[in-house]
Protein backbone atom coordinates (compact mmCIF):
# COMPACT_ATOMS: atom_id res chain seq x y z
CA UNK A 1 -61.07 -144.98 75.90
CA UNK A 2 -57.65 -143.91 76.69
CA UNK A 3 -56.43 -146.15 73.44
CA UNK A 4 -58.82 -145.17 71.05
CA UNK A 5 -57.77 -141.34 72.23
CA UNK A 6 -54.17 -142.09 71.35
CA UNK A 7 -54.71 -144.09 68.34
CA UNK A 8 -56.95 -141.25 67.05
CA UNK A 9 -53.97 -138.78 67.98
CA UNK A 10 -51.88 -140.70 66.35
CA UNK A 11 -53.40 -141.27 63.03
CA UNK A 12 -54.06 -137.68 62.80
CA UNK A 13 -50.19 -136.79 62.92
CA UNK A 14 -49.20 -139.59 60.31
CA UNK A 15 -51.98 -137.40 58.05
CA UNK A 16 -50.16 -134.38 58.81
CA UNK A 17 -47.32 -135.19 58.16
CA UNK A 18 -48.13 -136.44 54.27
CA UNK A 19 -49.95 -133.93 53.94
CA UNK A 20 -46.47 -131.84 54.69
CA UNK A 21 -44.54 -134.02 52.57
CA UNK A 22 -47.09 -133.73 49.80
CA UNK A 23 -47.04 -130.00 50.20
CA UNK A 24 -43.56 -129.21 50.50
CA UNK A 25 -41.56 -131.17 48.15
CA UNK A 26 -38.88 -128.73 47.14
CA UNK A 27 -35.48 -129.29 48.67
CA UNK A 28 -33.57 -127.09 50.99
CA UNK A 29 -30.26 -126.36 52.28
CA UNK A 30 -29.89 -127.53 55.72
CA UNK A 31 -26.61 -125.65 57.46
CA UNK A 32 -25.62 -126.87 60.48
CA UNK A 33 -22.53 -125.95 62.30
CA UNK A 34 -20.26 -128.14 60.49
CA UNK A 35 -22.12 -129.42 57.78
CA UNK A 36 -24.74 -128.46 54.43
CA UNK A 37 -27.14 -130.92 53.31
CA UNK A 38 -29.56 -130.34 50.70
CA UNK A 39 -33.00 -132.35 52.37
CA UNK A 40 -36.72 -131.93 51.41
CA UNK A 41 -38.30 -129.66 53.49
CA UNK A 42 -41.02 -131.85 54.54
CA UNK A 43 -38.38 -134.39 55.92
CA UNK A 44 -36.73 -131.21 57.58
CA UNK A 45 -39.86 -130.64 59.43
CA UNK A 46 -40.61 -133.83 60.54
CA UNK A 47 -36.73 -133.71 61.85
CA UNK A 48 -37.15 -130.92 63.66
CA UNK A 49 -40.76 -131.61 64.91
CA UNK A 50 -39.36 -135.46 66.06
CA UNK A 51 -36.24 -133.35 67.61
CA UNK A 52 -38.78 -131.17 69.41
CA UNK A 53 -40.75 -134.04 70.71
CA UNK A 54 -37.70 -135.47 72.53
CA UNK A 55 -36.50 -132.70 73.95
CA UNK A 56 -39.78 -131.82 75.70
CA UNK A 57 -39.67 -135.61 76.94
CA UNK A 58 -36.71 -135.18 78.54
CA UNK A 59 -37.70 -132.25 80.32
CA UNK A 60 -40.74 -133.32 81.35
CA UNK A 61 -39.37 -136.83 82.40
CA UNK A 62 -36.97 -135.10 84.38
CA UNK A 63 -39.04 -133.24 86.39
CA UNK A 64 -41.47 -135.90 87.28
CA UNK A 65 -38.34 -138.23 88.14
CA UNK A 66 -37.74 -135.64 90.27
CA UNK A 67 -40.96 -135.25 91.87
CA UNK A 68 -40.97 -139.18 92.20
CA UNK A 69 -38.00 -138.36 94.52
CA UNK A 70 -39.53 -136.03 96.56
CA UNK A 71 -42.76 -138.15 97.00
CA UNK A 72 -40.22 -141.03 97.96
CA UNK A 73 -38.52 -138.85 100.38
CA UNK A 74 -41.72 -137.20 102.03
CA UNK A 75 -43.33 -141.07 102.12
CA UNK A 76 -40.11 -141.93 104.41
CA UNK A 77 -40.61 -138.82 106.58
CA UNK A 78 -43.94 -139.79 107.05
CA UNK A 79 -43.45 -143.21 108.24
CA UNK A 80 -41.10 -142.10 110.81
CA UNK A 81 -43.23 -139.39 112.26
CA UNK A 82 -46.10 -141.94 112.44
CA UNK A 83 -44.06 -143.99 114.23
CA UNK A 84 -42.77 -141.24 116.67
CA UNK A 85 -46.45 -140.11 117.20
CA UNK A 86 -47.67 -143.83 118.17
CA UNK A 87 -44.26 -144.08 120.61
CA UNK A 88 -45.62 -140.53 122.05
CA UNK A 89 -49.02 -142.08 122.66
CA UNK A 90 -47.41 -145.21 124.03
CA UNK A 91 -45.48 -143.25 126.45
CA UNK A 92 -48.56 -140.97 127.17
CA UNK A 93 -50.70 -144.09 128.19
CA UNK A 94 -47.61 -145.48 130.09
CA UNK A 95 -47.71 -142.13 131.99
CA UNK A 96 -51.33 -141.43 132.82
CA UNK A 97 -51.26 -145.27 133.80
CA UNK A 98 -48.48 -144.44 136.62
CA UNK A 99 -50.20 -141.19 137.76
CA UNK A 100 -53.15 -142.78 138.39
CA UNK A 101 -51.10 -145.60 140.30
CA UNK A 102 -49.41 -142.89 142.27
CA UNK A 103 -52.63 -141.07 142.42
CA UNK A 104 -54.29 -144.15 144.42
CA UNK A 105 -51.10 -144.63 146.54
CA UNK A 106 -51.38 -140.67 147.65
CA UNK A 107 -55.06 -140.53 148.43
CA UNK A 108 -54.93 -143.01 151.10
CA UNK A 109 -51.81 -141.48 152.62
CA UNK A 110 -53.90 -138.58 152.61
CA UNK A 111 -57.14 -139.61 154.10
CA UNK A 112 -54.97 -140.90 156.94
CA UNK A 113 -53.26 -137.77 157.87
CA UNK A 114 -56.73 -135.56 157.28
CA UNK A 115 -58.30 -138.53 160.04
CA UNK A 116 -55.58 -137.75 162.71
């Protein structure tokens, strides 16, 4: 579906753009910085349209590079606090385990001294 989508999209722009280069035949003076060229203004549109394109897909690349990095970075974080949290449960089994060994030690001491 995705495909026909972009195939669709992309058949419509190749119409546009003869239909601009049918439209606007008549030359005009390009002045840059440095230089003047005389170019059709349809191919000056499409120039500046293309130009347009890849600037916006440089932005946008960069920011989702950049949130590709930050997903990275907050995957890593994660792993290490899972494994922090299953060493705190370890330890908190460990724990209980030798209170209730020292519990069962105490109680008979206990008894013993409530007997006499």
């Amino acid at each position: 579906m995705f495909k026909i989508f972009s195939l669709v999209v992309a058949v419509l722009f190749v119409l546009l753009g003869l239909v601009l280069g049918l439209l606007n035949p008549h030359e005009v003076l390009f002045d840059g910085y440095f230089v003047q060229i005389h170019l059709p203004l349809s191919l000056l549109l499409a120039l500046s349209f293309i130009l347009g394109l890849l600037m916006g897909a440089v932005v946008i690349l960069s920011q989702v590079w950049r949130a590709k990095w930050q997903l990275a970075r907050c995957q890593h974080q994660n792993q290490k606090l899972e494994a922090d949290i299953l060493q705190l449960k370890s330890e908190q089994v460990m724990w209980q385990t030798e209170m209730a060994k020292a519990q069962q030690t105490v109680s008979p001491q206990i008894e013993q001294k409530e007997n006499q």
